[in-house]
Protein backbone atom coordinates (compact mmCIF):
# COMPACT_ATOMS: atom_id res chain seq x y z
CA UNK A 1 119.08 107.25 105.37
CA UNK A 2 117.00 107.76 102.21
CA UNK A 3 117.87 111.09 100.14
CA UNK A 4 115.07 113.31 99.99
CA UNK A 5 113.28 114.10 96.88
CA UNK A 6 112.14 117.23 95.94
CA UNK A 7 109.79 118.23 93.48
CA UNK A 8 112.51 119.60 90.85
CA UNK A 9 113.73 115.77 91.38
CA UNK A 10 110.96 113.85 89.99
CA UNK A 11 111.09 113.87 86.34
CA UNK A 12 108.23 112.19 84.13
CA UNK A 13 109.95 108.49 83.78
CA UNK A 14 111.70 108.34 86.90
CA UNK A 15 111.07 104.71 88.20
CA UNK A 16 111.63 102.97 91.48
CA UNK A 17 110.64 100.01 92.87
CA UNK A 18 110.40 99.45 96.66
CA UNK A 19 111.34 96.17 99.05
CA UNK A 20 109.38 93.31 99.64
CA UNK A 21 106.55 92.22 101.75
CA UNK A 22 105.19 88.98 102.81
CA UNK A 23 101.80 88.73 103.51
CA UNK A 24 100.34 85.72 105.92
CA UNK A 25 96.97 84.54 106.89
CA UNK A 26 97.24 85.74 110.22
CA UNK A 27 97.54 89.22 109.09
CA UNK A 28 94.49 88.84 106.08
CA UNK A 29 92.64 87.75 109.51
CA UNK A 30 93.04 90.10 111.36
CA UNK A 31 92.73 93.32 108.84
CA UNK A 32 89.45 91.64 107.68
CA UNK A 33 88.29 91.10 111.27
CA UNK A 34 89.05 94.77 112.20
CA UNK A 35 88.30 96.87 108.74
CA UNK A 36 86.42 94.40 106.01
CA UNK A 37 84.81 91.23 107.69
CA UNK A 38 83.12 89.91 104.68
CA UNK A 39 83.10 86.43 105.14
CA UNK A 40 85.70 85.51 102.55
CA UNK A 41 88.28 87.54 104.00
CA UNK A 42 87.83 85.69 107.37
CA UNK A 43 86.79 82.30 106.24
CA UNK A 44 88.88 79.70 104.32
CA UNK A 45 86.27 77.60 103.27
CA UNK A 46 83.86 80.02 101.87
CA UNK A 47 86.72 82.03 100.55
CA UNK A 48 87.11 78.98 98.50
CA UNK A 49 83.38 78.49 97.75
CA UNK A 50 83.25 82.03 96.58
CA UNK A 51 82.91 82.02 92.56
CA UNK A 52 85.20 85.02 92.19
CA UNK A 53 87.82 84.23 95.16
CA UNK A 54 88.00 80.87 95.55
CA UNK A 55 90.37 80.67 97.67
CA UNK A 56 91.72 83.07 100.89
CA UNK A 57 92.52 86.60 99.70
CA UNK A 58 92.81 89.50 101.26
CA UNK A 59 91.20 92.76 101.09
CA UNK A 60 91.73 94.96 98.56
CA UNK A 61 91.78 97.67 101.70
CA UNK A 62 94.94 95.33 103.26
CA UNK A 63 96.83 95.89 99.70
CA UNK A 64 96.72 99.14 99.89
CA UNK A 65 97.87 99.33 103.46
CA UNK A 66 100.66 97.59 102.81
CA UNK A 67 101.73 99.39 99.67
CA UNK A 68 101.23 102.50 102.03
CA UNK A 69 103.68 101.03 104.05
CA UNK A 70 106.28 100.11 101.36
CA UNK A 71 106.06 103.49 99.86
CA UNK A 72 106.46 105.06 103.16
CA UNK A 73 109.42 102.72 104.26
CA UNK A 74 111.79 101.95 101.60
CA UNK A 75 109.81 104.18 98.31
CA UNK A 76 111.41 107.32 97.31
CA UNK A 77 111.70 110.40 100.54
CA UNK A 78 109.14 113.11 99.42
CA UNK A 79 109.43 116.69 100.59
CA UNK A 80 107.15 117.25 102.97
CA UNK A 81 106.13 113.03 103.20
CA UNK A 82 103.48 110.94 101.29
CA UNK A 83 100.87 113.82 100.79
CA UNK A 84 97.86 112.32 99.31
CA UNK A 85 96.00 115.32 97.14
CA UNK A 86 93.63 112.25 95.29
CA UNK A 87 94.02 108.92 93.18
CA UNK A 88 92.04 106.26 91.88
CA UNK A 89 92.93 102.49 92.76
CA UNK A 90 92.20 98.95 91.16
CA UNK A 91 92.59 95.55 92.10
CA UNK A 92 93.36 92.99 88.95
CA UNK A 93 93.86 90.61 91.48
CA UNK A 94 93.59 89.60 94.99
CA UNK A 95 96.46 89.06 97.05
CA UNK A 96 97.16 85.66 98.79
CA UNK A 97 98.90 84.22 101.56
CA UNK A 98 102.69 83.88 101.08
CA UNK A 99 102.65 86.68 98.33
CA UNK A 100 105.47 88.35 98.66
CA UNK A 101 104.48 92.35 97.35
CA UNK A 102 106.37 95.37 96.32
CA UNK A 103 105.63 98.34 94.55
CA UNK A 104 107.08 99.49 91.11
CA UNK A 105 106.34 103.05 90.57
CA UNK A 106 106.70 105.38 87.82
CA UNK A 107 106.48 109.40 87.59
CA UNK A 108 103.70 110.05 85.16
CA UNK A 109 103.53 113.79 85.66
CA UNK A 110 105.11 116.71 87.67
CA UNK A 111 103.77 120.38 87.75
CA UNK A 112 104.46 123.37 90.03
CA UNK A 113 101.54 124.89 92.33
CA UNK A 114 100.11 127.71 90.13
CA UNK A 115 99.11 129.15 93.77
CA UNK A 116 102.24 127.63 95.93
CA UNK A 117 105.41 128.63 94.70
CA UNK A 118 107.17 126.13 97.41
CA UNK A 119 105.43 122.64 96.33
CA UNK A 120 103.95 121.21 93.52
CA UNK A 121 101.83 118.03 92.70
CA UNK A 122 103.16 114.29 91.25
CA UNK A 123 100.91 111.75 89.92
CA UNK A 124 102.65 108.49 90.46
CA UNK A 125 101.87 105.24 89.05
CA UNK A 126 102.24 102.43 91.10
CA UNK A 127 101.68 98.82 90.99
CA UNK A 128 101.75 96.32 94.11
CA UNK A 129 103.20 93.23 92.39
CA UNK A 130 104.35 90.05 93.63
CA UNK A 131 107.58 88.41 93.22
CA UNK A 132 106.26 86.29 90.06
CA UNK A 133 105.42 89.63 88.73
CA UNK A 134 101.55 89.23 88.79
CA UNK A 135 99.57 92.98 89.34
CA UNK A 136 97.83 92.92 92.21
CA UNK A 137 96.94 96.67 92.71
CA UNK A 138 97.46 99.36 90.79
CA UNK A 139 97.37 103.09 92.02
CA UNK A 140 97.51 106.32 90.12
CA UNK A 141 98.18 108.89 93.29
CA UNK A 142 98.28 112.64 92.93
CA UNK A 143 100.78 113.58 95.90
CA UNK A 144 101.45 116.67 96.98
CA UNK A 145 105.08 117.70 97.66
CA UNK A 146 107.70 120.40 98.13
CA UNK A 147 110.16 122.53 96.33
CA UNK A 148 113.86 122.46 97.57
CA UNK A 149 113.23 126.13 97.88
CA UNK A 150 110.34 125.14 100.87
CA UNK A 151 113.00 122.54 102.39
CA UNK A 152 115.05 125.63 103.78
CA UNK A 153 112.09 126.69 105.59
CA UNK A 154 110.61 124.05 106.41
CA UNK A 155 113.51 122.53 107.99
CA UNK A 156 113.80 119.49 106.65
CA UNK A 157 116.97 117.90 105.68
CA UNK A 158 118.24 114.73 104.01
């Protein structure tokens, strides 16, 4: 099991990078068809007619899903889980099938609660790369998360 970490843990510089993920058509498909069915999400051929695409990408929603995932799965344990207080994303580039993604992150800041002595917030950079090392996404994400003071009451354990 992962070690959780605590605010007091994540230092400005701390890096991590997370495991892969493949990402097929079928699955570009189907997110577009159930959350962003713009035709060149659900259409090779105008995907490929489309002067920014061209070609079969998927959503910029579907990136972020999956670098959800792989921050959730296999990123560093927070206190308290992924606790989302804010962020701003961008997309340099769309994702295509067969990219293989994972998520390099990077502690930009750490502060306590002035309110909340038992959690703080982290703003994490992350960017959803593939294996080649191109930038698909990049996130700057304010999380929320807890003192090892609040994991004795809280009663979480690693």
């Amino acid at each position: 099991m992962r070690p959780i970490h605590h605010l007091e843990d994540l230092d400005p510089g701390t890096t991590f990078v997370t495991d892969g993920y493949t990402l097929t058509t079928d699955e570009i498909f189907d997110f577009a068809r159930r959350y962003d069915p713009q035709e060149f999400h659900l259409d090779e051929a105008a995907a490929r007619a489309h002067p920014v695409f061209q070609g079969l990408s998927a959503s910029g929603w579907h990136t972020a899903s999956i670098t959800m995932r792989l921050l959730t799965t296999t990123g560093p344990r927070l206190a308290g889980g992924v606790i989302g207080l804010g962020g701003e994303v961008t997309w340099p580039r769309p994702a295509r099938p067969g990219d293989r993604l994972s998520v390099h992150g990077e502690v930009i800041e750490r502060r306590a609660s002035k309110s909340r002595a038992d959690r703080g917030i982290v703003t994490l950079r992350c960017e959803t790369r593939t294996d080649a090392g191109d930038v698909l996404q990049i996130l700057i994400a304010k999380l929320m998360v807890f003192t090892r003071a609040a994991g004795a009451t809280t009663g979480e354990s690693a």
